[in-house]
C-alpha atoms as a PDB file:
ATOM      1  CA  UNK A   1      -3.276 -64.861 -47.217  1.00  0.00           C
ATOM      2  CA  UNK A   2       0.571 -65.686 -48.018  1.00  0.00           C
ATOM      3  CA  UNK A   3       1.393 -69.159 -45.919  1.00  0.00           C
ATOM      4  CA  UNK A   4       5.046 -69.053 -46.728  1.00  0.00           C
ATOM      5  CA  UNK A   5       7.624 -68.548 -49.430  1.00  0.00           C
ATOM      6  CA  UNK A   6       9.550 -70.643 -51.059  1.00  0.00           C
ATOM      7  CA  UNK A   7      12.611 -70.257 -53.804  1.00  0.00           C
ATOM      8  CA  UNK A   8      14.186 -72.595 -55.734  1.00  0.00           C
ATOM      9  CA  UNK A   9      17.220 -73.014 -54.079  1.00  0.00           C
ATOM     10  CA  UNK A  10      15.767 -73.642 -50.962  1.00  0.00           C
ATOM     11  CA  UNK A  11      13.178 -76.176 -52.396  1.00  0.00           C
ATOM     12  CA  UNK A  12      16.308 -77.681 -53.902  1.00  0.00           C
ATOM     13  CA  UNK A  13      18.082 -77.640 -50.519  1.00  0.00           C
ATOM     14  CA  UNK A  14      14.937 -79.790 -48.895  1.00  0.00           C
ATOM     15  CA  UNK A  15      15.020 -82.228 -51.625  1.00  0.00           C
ATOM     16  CA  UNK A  16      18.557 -83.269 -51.484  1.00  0.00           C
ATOM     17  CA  UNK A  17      18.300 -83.299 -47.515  1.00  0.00           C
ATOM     18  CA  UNK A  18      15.850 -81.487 -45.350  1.00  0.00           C
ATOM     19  CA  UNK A  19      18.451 -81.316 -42.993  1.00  0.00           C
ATOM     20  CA  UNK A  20      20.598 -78.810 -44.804  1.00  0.00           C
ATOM     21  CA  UNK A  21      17.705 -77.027 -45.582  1.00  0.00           C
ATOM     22  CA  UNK A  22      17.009 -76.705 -41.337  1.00  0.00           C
ATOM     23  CA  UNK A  23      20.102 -75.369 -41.049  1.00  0.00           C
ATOM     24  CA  UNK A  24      19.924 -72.882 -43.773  1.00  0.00           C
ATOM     25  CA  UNK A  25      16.619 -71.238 -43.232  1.00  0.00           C
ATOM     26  CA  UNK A  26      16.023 -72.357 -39.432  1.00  0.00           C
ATOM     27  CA  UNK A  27      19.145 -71.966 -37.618  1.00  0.00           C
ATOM     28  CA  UNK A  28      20.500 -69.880 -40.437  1.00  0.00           C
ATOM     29  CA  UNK A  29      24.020 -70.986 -39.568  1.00  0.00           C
ATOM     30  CA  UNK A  30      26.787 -68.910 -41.618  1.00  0.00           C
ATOM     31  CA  UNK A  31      28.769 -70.759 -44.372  1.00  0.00           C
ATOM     32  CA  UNK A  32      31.944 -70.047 -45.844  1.00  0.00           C
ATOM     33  CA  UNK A  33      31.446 -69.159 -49.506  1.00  0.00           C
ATOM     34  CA  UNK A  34      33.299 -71.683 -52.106  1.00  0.00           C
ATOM     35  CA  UNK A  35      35.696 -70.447 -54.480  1.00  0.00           C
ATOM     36  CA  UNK A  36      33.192 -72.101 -57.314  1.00  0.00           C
ATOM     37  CA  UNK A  37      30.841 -70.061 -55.504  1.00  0.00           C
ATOM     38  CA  UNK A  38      31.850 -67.097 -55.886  1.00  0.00           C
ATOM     39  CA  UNK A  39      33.856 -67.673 -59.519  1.00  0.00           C
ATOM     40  CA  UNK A  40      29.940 -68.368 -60.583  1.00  0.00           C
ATOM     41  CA  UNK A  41      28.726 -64.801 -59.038  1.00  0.00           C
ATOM     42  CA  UNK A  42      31.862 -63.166 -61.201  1.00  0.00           C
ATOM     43  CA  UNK A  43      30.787 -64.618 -64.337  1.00  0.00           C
ATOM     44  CA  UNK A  44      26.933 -63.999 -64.022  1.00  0.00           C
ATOM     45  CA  UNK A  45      27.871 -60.003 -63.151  1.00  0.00           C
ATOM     46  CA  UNK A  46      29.990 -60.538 -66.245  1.00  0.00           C
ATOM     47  CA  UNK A  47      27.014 -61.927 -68.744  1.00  0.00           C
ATOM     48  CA  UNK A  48      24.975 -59.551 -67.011  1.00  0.00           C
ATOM     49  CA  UNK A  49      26.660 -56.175 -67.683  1.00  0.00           C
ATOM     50  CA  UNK A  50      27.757 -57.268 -71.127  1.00  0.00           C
ATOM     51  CA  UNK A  51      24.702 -56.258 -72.247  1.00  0.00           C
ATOM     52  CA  UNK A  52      24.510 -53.253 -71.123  1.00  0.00           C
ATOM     53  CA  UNK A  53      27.216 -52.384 -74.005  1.00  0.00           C
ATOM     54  CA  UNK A  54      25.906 -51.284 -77.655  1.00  0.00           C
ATOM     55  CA  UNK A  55      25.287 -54.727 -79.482  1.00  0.00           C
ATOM     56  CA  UNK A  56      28.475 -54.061 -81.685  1.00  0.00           C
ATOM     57  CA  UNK A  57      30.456 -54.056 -78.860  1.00  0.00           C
ATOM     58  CA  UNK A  58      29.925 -57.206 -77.004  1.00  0.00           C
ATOM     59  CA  UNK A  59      32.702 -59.048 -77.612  1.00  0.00           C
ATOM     60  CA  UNK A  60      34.985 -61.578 -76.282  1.00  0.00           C
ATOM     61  CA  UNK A  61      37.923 -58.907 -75.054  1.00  0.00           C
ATOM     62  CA  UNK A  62      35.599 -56.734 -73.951  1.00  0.00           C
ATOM     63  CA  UNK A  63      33.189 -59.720 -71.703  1.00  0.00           C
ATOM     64  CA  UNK A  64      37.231 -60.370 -70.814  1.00  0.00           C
ATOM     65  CA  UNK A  65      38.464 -56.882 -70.004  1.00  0.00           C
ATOM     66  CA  UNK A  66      35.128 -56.641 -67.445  1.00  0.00           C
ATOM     67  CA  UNK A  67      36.355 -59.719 -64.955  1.00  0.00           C
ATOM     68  CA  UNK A  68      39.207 -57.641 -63.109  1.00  0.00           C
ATOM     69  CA  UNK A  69      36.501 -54.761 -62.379  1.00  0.00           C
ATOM     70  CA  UNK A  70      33.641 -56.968 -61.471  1.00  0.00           C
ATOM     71  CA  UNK A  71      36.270 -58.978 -59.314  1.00  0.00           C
ATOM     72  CA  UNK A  72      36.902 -55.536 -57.389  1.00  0.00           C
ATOM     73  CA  UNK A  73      33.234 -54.755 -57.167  1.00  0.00           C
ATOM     74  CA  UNK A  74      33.289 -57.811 -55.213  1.00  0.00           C
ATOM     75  CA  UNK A  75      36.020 -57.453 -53.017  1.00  0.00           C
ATOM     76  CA  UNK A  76      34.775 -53.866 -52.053  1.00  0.00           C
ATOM     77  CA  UNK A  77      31.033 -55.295 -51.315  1.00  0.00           C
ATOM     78  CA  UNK A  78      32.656 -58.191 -49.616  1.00  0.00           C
ATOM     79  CA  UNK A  79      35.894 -57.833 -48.070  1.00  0.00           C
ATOM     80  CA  UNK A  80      36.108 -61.072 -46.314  1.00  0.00           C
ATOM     81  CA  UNK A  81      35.977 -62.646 -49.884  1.00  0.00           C
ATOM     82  CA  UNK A  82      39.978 -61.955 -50.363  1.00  0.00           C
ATOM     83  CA  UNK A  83      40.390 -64.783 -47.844  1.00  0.00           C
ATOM     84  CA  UNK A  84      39.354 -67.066 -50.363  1.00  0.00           C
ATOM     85  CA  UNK A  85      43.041 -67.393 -51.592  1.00  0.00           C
ATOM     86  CA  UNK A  86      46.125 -67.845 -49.259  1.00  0.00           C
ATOM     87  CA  UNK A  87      48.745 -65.294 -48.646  1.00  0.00           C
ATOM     88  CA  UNK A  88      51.751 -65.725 -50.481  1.00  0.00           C
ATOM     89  CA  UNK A  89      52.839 -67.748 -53.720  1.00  0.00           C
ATOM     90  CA  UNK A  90      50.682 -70.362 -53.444  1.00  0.00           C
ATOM     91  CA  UNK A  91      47.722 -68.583 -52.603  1.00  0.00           C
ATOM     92  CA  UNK A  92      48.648 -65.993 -55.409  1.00  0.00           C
ATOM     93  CA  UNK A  93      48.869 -69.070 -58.263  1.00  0.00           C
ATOM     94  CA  UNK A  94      45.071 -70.233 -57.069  1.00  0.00           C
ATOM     95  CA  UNK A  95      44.070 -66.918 -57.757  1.00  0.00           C
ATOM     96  CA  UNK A  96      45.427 -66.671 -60.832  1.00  0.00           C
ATOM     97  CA  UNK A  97      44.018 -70.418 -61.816  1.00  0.00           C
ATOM     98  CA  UNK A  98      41.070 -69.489 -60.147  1.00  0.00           C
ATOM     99  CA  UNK A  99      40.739 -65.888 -62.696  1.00  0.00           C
ATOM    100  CA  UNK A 100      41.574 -68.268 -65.842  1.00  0.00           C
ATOM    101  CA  UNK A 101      38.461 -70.458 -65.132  1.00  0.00           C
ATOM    102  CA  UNK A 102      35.864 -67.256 -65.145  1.00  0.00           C
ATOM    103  CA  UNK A 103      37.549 -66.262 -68.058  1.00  0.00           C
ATOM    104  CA  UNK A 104      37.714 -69.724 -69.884  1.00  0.00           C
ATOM    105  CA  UNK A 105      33.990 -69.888 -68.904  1.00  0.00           C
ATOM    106  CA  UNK A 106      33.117 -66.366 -70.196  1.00  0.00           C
ATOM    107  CA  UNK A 107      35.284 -67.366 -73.126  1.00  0.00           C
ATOM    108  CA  UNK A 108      32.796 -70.420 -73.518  1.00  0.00           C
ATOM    109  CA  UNK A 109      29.570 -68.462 -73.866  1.00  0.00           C
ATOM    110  CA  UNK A 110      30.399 -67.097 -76.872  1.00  0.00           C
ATOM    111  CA  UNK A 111      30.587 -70.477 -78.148  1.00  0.00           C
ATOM    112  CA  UNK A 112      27.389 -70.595 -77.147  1.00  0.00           C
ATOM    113  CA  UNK A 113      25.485 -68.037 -78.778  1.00  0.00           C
ATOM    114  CA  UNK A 114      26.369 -64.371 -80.359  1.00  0.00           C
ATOM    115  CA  UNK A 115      25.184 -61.458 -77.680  1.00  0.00           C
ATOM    116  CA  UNK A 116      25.422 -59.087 -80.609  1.00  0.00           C
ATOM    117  CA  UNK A 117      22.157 -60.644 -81.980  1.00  0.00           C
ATOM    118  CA  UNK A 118      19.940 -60.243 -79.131  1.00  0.00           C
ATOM    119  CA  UNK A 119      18.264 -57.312 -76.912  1.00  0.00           C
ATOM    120  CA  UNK A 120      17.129 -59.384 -73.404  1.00  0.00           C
ATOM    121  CA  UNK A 121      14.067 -57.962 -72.248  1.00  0.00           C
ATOM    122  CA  UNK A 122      14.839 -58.778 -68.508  1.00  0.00           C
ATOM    123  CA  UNK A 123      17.949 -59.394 -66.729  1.00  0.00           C
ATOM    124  CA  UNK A 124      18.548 -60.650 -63.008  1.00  0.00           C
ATOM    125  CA  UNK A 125      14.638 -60.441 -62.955  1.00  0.00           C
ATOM    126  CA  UNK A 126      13.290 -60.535 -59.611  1.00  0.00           C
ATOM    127  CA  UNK A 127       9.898 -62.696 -59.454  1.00  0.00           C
ATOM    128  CA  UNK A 128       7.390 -63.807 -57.201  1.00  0.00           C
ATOM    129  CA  UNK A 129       4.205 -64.858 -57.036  1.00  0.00           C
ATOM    130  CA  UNK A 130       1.288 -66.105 -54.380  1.00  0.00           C
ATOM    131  CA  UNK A 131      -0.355 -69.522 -55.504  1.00  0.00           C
ATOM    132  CA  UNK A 132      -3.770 -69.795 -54.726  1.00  0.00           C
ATOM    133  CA  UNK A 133      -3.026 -72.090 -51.818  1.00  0.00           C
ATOM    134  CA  UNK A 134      -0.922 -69.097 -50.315  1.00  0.00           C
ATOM    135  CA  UNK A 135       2.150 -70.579 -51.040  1.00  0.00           C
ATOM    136  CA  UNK A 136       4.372 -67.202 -52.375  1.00  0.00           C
ATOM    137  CA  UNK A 137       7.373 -68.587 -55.131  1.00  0.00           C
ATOM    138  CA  UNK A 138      10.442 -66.352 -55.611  1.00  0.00           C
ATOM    139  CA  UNK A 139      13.064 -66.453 -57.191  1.00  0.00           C
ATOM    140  CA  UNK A 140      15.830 -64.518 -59.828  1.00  0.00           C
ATOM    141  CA  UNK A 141      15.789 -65.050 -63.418  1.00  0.00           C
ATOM    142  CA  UNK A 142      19.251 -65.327 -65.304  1.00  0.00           C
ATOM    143  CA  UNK A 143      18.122 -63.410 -68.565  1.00  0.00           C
ATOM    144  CA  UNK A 144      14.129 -63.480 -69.820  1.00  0.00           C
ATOM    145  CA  UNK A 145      14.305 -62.982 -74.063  1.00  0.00           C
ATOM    146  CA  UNK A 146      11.148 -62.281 -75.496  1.00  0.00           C
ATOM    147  CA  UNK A 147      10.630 -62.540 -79.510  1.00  0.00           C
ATOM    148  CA  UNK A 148       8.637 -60.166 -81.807  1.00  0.00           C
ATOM    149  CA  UNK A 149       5.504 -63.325 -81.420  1.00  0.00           C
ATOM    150  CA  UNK A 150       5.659 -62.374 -77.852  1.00  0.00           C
ATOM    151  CA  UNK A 151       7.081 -65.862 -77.137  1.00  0.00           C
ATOM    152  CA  UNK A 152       9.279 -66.462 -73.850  1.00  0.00           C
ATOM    153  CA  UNK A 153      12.677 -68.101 -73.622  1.00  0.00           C
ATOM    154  CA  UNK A 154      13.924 -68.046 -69.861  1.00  0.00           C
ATOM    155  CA  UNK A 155      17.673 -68.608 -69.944  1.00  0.00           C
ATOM    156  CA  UNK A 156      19.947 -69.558 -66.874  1.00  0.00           C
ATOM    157  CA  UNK A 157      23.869 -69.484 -66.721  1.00  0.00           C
ATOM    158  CA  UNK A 158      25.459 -72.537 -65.291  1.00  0.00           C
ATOM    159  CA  UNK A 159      29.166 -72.688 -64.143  1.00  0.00           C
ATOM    160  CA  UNK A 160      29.174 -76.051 -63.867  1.00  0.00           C
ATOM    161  CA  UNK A 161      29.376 -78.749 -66.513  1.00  0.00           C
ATOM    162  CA  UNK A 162      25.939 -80.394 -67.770  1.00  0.00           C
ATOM    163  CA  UNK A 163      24.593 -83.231 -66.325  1.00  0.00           C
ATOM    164  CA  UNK A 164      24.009 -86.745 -66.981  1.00  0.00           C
ATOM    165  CA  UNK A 165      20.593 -88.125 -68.284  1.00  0.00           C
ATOM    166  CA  UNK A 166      19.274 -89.120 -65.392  1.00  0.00           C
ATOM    167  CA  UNK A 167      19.563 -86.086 -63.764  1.00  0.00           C
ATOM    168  CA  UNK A 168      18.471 -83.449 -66.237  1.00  0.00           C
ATOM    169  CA  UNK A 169      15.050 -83.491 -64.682  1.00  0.00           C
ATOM    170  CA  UNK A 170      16.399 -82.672 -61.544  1.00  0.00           C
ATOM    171  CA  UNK A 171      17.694 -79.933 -63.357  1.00  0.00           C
ATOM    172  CA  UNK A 172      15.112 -78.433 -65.093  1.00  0.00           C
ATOM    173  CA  UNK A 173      13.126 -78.191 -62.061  1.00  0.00           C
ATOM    174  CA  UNK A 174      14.901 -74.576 -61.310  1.00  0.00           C
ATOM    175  CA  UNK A 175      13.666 -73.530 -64.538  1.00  0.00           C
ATOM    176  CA  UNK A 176       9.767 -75.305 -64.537  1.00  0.00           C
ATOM    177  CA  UNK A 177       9.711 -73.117 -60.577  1.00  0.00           C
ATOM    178  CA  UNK A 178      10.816 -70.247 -62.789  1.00  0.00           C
ATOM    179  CA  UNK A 179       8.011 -70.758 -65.556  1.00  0.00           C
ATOM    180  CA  UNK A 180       5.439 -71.716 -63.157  1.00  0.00           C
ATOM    181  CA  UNK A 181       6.263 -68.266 -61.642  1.00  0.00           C
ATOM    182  CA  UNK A 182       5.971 -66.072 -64.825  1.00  0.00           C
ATOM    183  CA  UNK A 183       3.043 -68.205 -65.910  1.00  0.00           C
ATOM    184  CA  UNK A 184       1.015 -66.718 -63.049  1.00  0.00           C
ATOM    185  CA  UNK A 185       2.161 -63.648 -63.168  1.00  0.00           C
ATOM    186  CA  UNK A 186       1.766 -63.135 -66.524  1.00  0.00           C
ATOM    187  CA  UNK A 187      -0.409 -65.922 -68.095  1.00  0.00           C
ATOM    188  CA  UNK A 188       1.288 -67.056 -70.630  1.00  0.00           C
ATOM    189  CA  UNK A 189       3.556 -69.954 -70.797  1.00  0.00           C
ATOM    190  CA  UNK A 190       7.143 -69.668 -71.837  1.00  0.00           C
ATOM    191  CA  UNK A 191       7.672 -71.372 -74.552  1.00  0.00           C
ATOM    192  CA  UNK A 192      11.941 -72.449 -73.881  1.00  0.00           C
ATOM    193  CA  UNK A 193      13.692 -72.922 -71.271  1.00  0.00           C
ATOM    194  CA  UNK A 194      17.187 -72.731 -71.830  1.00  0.00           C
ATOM    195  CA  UNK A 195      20.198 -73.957 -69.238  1.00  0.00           C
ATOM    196  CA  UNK A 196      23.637 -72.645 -70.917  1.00  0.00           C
ATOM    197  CA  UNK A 197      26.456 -75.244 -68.995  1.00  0.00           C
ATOM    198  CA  UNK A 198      29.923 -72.392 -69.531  1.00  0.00           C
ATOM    199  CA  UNK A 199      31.664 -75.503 -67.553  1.00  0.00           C
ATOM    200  CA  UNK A 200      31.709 -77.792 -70.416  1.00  0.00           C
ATOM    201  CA  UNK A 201      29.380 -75.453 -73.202  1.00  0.00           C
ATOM    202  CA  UNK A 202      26.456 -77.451 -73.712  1.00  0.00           C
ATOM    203  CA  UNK A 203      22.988 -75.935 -74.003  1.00  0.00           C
ATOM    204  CA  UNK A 204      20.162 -78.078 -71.869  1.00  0.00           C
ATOM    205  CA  UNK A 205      16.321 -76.613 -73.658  1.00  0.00           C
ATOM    206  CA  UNK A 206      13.092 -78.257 -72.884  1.00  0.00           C
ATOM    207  CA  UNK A 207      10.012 -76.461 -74.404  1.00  0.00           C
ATOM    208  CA  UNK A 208       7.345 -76.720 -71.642  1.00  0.00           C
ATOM    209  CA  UNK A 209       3.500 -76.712 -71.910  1.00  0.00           C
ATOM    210  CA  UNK A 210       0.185 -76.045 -69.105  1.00  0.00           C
ATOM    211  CA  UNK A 211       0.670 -79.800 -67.784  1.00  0.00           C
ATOM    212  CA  UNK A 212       4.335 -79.772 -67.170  1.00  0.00           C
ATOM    213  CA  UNK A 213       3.459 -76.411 -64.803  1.00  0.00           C
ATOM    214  CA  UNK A 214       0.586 -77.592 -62.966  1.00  0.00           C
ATOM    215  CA  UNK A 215       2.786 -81.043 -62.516  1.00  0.00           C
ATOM    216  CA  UNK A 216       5.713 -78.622 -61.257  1.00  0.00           C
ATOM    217  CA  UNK A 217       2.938 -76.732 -59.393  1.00  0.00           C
ATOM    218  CA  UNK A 218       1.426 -79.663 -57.539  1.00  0.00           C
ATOM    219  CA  UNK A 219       5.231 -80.602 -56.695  1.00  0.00           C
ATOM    220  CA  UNK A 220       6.604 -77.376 -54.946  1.00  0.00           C
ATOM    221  CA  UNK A 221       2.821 -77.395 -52.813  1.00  0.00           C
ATOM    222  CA  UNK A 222       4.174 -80.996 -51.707  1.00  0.00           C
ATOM    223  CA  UNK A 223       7.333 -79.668 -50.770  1.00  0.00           C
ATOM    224  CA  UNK A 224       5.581 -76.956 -48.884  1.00  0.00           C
ATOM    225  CA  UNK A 225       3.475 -79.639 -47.022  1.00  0.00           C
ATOM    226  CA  UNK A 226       6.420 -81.520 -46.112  1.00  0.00           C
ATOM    227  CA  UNK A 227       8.534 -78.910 -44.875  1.00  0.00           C
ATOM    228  CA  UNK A 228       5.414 -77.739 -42.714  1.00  0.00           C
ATOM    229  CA  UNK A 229       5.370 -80.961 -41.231  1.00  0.00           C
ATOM    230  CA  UNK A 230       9.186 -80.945 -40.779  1.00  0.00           C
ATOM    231  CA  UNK A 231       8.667 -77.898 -38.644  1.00  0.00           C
ATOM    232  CA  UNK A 232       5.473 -79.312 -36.477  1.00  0.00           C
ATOM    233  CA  UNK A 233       7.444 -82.344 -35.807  1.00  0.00           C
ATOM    234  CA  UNK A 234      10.936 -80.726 -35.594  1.00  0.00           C
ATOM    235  CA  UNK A 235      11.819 -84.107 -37.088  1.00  0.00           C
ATOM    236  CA  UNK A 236      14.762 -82.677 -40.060  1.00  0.00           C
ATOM    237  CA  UNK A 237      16.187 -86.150 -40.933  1.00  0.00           C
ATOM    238  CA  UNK A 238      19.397 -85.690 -42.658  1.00  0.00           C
ATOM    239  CA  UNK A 239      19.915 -87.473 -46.128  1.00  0.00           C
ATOM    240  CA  UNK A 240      23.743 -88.836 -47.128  1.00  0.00           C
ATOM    241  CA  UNK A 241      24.400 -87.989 -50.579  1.00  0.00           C
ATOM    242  CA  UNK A 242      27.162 -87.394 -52.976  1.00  0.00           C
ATOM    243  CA  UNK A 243      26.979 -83.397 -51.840  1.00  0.00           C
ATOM    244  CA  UNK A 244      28.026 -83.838 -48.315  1.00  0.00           C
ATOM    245  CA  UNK A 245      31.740 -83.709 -49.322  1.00  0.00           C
ATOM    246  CA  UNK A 246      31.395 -80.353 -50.313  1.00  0.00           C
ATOM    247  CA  UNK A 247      28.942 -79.757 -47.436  1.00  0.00           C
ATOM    248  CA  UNK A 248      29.732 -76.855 -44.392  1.00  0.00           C
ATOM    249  CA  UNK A 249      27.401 -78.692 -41.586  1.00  0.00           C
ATOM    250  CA  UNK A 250      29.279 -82.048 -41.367  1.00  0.00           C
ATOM    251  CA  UNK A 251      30.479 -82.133 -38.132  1.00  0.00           C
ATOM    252  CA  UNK A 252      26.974 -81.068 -36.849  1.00  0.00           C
ATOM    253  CA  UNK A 253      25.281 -83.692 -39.006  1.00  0.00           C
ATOM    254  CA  UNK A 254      24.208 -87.121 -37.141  1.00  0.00           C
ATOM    255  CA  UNK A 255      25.239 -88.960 -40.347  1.00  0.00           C
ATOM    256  CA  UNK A 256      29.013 -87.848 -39.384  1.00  0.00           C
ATOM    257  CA  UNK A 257      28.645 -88.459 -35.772  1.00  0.00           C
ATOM    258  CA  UNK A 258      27.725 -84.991 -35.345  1.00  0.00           C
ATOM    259  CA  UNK A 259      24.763 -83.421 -33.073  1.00  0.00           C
ATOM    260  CA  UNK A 260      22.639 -80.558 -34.529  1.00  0.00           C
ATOM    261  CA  UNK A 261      22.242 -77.914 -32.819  1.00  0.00           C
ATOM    262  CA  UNK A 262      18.984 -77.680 -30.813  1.00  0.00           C
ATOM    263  CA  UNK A 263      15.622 -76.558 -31.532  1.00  0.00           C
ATOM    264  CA  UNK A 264      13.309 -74.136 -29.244  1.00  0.00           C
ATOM    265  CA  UNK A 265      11.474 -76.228 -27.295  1.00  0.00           C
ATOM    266  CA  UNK A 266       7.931 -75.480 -25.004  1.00  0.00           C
ATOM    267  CA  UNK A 267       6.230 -72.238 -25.807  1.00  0.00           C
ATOM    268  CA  UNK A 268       8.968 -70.650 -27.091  1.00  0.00           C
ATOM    269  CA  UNK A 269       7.253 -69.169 -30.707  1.00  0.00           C
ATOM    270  CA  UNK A 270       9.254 -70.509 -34.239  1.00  0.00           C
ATOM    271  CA  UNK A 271       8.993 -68.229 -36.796  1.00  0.00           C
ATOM    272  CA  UNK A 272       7.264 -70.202 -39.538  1.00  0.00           C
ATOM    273  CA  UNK A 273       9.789 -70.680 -42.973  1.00  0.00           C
ATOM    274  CA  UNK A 274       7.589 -67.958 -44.410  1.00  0.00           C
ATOM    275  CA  UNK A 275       9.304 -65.446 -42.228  1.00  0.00           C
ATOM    276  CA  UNK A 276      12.467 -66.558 -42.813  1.00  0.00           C
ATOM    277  CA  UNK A 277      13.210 -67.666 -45.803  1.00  0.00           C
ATOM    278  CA  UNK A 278      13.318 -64.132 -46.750  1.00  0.00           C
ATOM    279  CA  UNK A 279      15.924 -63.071 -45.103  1.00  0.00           C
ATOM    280  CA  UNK A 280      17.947 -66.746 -45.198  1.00  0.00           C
ATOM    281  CA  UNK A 281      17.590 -66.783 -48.993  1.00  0.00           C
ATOM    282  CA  UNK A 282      20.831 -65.997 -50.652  1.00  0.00           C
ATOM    283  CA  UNK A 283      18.241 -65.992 -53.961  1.00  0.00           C
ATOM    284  CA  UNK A 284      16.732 -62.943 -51.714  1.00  0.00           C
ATOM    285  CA  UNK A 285      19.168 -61.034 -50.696  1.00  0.00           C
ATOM    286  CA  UNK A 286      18.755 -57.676 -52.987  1.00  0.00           C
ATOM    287  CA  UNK A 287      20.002 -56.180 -56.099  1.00  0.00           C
ATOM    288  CA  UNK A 288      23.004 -57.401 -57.060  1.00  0.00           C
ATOM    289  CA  UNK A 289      23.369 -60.984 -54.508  1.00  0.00           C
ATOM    290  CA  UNK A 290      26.542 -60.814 -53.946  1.00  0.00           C
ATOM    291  CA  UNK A 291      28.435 -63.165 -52.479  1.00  0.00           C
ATOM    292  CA  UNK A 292      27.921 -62.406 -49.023  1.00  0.00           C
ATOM    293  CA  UNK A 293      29.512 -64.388 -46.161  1.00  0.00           C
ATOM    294  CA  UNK A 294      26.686 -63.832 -44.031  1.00  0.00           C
ATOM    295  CA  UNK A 295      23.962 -65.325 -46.600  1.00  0.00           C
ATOM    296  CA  UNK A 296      26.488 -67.543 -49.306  1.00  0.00           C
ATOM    297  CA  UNK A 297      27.280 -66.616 -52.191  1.00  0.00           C
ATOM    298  CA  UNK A 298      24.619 -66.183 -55.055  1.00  0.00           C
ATOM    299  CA  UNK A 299      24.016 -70.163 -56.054  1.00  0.00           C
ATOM    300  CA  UNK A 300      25.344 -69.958 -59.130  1.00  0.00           C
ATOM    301  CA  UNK A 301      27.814 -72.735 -58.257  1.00  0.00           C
ATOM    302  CA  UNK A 302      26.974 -75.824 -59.881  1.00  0.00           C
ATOM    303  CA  UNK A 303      28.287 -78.565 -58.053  1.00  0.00           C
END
C-alpha cells in the first residue's frame, strides 16, 4: 500500500524549511515564476530537443537558432509568462539580457561535452517507484546515458553556477533520490552521476555504490516521518535561511512578522501529502513542465 509520495524538490523544500514546503503542497498557494525560473525551463527544452537532431547536426548555431522557438512554445503554453518583462524600453532591454543568458548558457554546454558523440537513451524520464515501506519516490530525469557495458550515467542540467564544498552534498542529494529510484526499478546501480553547472561550466560527478543508496534511502524515509508528524501536529516551523530573499511567502511567514494562513481545524479531513503532492509538484505536472503560473516553473532554477 502507497503511504505517500515524495519528489525531490519537495523533499528539498522540507529540508531548507518545512514551512515553505506547507505552503507548497498544503495550502498550495500560487507563486509568481522567476525570470531564472523560467530562463532554466528554456534551456532544458533547448538540451532536450537538440537531440532529437541527426548527431552531425547538433551544433552550437543550431542549439542557438532553437531558443526563439522554444521561447514561443512557452509563451503560447503560458501566456501570463510575457509579464515577466516590463512594457516598454526597459522591460524590452531585460528581455533581451535575459535571451543572452540562455544563450550564453546553451553556449556553455558545449564546453562541456560534444552532443555529436552521444545517443541518450532517456530524456526528461519520468520515474517513480514504491519503497517497501510504501513510501512512492518520483521524480524527472535530465538525460539517462547508458554505455555498450550496460553502465548508467544520470546527468542533470543546472542553470546555476556550482557550488561550494560544503554544499556539494546537499547537492548531490537530487541525484542519489534519482539513483535510489532507478536502482529499484531496475536493480542495478548507476554507476555516475553527473551535475553539468551551464552558469559557470563546471561538471559536479560522484560515482555512487549500494551503501550510498540505502544511506540516501534511510534519509528520504526520515523525511517522510517528519513531514508525517508535521501534518499530525500541524506544527510547520519556518526556518530563516539565505533563500528567503528570493522567497514568495514572506509576508505570510512568522519570521517576517507575517501570519500563515490557517489550517483546518476539528473534523474537517486533510488530505494526507500523498494526495497532494501530485498535483502540487511542479516535478509532476506532465509532459513537458512548463513553467506554469499555477504550479512554478519547472525547478530548474538554481538559486
Amino acid at each position: 500500500m502507497v503511504v505517500g509520495s515524495l519528489s525531490p524538490s519537495r523533499a528539498g523544500d522540507f529540508m531548507t524549511c518545512p514551512l515553505l514546503y506547507r505552503f507548497r503542497v498544503i495550502d498550495r498557494i500560487p507563486e509568481r515564476p522567476s525570470a531564472a525560473a523560467v530562463r532554466g525551463t528554456l534551456v532544458h527544452a533547448v538540451l532536450e530537443r537538440l537531440f532529437d537532431l541527426p548527431a552531425g547536426a547538433r551544433t552550437p548555431a543550431a542549439a542557438l537558432e532553437m531558443l526563439g522557438p522554444e521561447w514561443e512554445r512557452l509563451l503560447e503554453a503560458e501566456p501570463g509568462l510575457a509579464e515577466l518583462f516590463e512594457e516598454g524600453d526597459a522591460g524590452e532591454a531585460e528581455r533581451a539580457e535575459w535571451l543572452a543568458q540562455a544563450r550564453r548558457m546553451v553556449e556553455r554546454y558545449f564546453t562541456l561535452e560534444d552532443p555529436r558523440r552521444l545517443e541518450p537513451a532517456e530524456r526528461e524520464l519520468f520515474v517513480e517507484a514504491v519503497l517497501e515501506s510504501g513510501l512512492k519516490l518520483r521524480g524527472y530525469i535530465d538525460r539517462v546515458d547508458v554505455a555498450p557495458s550496460g553502465d548508467v550515467r544520470i546527468v542533470d542540467y543546472k542553470t546555476g553556477t556550482a557550488p561550494r564544498a560544503d554544499f556539494e552534498a546537499r547537492a548531490l542529494f537530487q541525484m542519489k533520490f534519482y539513483a535510489l529510484v532507478l536502482w529499484r526499478l531496475r536493480g542495478r546501480v548507476p554507476r555516475l552521476l553527473q551535475l553539468m553547472y551551464l552558469g559557470n561550466g563546471e561538471i559536479l560527478r560522484y560515482e555512487p555504490d549500494e551503501a550510498d543508496l540505502r544511506a540516501t534511502q534511510r534519509k528520504v524515509e526520515a523525511l517522510w516521518q517528519a513531514i508525517r508528524r508535521a501534518m499530525d501536529t500541524g506544527e510547520w516551523r519556518a526556518r530563516a535561511g539565505r533563500l528567503c530573499d528570493w522567497c514568495d511567502h514572506k509576508e505570510r511567514c512568522p519570521e517576517f512578522g507575517g501570519t500563515p494562513p490557517p489550517l483546518p481545524v476539528g473534523p474537517v479531513h486533510r488530505p494526507s501529502p500523498a494526495d497532494l503532492e501530485g498535483s502540487a509538484d511542479p516535478a509532476g505536472a506532465g509532459p513537458g513542465r512548463g513553467a506554469g503560473l499555477g504550479g512554478g516553473a519547472r525547478e530548474h532554477d538554481d538559486l
